[in-house]
N, C-alpha and C. Protein backbone atom coordinates (compact mmCIF):
# COMPACT_ATOMS: atom_id res chain seq x y z
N UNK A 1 0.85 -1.17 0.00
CA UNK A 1 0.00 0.00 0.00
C UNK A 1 0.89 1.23 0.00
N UNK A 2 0.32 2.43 -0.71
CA UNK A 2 1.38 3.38 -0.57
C UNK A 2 0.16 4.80 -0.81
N UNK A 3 0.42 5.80 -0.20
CA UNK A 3 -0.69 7.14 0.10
C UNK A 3 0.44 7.65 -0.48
N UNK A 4 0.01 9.00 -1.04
CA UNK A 4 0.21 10.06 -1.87
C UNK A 4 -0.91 11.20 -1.56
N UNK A 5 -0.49 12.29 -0.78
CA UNK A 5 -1.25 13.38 -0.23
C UNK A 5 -0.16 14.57 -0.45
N UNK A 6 -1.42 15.66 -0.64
CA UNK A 6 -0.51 16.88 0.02
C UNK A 6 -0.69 17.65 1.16
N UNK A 7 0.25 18.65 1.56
CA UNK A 7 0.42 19.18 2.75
C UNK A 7 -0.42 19.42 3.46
N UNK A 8 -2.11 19.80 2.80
CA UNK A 8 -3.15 20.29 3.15
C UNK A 8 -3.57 19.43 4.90
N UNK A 9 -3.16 17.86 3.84
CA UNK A 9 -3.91 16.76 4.63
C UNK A 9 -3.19 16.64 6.48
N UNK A 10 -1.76 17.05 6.04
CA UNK A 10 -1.15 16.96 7.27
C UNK A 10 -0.34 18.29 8.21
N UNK A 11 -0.92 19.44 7.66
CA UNK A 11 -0.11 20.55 7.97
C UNK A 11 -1.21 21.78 8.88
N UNK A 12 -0.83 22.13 9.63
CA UNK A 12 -2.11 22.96 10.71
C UNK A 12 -1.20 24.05 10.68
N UNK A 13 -2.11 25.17 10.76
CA UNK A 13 -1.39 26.99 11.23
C UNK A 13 -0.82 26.71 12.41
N UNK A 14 0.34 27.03 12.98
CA UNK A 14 0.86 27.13 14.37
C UNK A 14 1.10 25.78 15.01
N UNK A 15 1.39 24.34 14.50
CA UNK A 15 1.42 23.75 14.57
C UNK A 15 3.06 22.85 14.06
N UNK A 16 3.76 22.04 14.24
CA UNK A 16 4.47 21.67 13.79
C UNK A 16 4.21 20.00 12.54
N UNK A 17 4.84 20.47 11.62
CA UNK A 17 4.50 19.51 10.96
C UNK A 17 4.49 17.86 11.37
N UNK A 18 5.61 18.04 12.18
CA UNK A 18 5.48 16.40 12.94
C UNK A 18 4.38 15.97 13.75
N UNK A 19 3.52 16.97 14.08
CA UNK A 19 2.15 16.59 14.80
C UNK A 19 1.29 15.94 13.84
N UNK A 20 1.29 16.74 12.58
CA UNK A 20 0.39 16.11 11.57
C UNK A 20 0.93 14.71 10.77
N UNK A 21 2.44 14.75 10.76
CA UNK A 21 2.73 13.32 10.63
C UNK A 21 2.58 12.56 11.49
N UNK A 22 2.69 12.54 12.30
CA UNK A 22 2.36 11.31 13.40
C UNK A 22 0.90 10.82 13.66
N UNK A 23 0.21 12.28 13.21
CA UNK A 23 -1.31 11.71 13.11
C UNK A 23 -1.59 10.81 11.85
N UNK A 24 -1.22 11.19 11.07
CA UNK A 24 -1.44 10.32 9.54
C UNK A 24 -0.86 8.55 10.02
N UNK A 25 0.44 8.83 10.71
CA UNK A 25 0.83 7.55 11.10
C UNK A 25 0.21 6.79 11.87
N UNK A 26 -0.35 7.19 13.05
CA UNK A 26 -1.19 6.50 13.88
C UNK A 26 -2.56 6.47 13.48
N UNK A 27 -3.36 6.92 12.40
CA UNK A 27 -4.59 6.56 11.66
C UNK A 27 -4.61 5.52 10.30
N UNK A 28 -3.22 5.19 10.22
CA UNK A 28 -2.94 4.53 8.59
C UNK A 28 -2.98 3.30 9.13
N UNK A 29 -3.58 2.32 8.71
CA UNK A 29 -3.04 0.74 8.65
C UNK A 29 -3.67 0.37 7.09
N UNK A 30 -3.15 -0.97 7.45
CA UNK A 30 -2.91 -1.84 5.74
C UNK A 30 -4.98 -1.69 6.06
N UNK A 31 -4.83 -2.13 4.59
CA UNK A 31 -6.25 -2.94 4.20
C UNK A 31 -6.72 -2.36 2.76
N UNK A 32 -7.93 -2.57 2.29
CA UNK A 32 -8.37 -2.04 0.54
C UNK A 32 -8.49 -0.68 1.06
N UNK A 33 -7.66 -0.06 -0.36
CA UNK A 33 -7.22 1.64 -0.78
C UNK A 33 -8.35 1.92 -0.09
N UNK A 34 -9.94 1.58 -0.65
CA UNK A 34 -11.18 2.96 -0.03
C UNK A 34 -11.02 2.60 1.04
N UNK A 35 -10.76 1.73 2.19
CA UNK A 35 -10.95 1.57 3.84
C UNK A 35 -9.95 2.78 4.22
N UNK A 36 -8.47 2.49 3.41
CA UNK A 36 -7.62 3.16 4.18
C UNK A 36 -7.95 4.63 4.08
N UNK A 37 -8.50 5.39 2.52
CA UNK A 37 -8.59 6.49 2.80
C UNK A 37 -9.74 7.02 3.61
N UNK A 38 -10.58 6.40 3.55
CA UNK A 38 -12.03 6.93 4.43
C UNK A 38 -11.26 6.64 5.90
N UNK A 39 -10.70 5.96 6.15
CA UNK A 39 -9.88 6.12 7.65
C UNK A 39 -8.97 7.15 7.69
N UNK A 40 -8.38 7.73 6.72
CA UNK A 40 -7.26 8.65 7.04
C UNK A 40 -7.56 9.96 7.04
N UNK A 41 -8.76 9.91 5.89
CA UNK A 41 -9.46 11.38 6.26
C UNK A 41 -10.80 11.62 7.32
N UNK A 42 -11.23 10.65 8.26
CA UNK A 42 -11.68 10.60 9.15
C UNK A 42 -10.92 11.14 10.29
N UNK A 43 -9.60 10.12 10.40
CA UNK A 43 -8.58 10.79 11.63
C UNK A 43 -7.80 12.14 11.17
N UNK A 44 -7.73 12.80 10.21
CA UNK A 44 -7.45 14.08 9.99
C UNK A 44 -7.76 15.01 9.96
N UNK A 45 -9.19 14.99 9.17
CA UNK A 45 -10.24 15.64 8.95
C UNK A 45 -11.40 15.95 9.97
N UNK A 46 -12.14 14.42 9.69
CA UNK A 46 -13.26 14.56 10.67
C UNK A 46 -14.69 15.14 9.74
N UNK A 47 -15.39 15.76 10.60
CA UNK A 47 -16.31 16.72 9.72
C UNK A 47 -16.29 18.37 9.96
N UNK A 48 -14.46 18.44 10.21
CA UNK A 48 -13.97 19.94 9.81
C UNK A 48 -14.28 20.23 8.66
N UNK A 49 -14.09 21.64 8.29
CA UNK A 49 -14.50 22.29 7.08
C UNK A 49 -12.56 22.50 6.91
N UNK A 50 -11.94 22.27 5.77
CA UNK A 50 -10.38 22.69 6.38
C UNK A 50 -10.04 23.93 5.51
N UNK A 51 -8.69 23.62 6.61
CA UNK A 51 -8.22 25.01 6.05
C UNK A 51 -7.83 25.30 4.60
N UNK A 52 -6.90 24.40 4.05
CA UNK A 52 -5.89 24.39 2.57
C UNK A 52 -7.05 23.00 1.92
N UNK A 53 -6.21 23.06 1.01
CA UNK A 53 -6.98 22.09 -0.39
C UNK A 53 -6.21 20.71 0.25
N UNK A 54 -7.23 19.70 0.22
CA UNK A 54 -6.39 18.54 0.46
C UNK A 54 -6.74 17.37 -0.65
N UNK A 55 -5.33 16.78 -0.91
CA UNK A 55 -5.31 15.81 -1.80
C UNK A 55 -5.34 14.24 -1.75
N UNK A 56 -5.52 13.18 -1.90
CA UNK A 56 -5.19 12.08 -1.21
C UNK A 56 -5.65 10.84 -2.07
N UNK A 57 -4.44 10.34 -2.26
CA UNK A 57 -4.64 8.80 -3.47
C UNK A 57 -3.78 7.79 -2.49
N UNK A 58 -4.74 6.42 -2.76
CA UNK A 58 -4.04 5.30 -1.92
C UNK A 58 -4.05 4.06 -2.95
N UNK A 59 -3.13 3.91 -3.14
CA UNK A 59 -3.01 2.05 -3.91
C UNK A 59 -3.14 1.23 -2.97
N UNK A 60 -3.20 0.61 -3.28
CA UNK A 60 -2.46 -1.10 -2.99
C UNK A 60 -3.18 -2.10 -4.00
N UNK A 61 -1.56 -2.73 -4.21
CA UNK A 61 -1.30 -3.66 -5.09
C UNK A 61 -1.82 -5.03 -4.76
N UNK A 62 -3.09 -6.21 -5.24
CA UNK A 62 -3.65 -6.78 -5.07
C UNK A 62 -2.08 -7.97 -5.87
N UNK A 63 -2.29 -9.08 -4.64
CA UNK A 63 -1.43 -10.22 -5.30
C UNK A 63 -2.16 -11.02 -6.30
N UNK A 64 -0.90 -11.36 -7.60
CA UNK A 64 -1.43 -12.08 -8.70
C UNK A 64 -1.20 -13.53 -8.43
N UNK A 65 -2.19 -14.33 -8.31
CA UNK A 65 -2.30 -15.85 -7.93
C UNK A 65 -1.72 -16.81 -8.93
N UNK A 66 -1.26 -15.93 -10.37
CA UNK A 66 -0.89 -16.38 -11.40
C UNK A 66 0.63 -16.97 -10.98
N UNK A 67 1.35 -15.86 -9.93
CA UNK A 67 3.05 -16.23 -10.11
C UNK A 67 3.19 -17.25 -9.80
């Protein structure tokens, strides 16, 4: 699995950016892309209105049963 966001998602006025990383970290676990993002913008977000534009794409790569 791999997220691709921008700053919006993890960056607060007056705040240090490592607060907002550590939140992203402690709301992320494995599972299918839509679980993880509806979880990550739940623990970030919430039903704030936010401040900056936020962006946010999640893969994960499903194993091929073929190899």
């Amino acid at each position: 699995m791999v997220a691709f966001y921008t700053d919006g998602l993890v960056e607060r006025r007056g705040e240090p950016i490592d607060d907002g990383l550590q939140r992203l970290c402690e709301v992320t676990r494995a599972g299918p892309a839509n679980t993880v993002a509806r979880d990550i913008m739940r623990g970030l977000v919430g039903s704030a209105v936010p401040a900056d534009d936020i962006a946010l794409v999640v893969l994960r790569r499903l194993e091929d049963d073929a190899e």
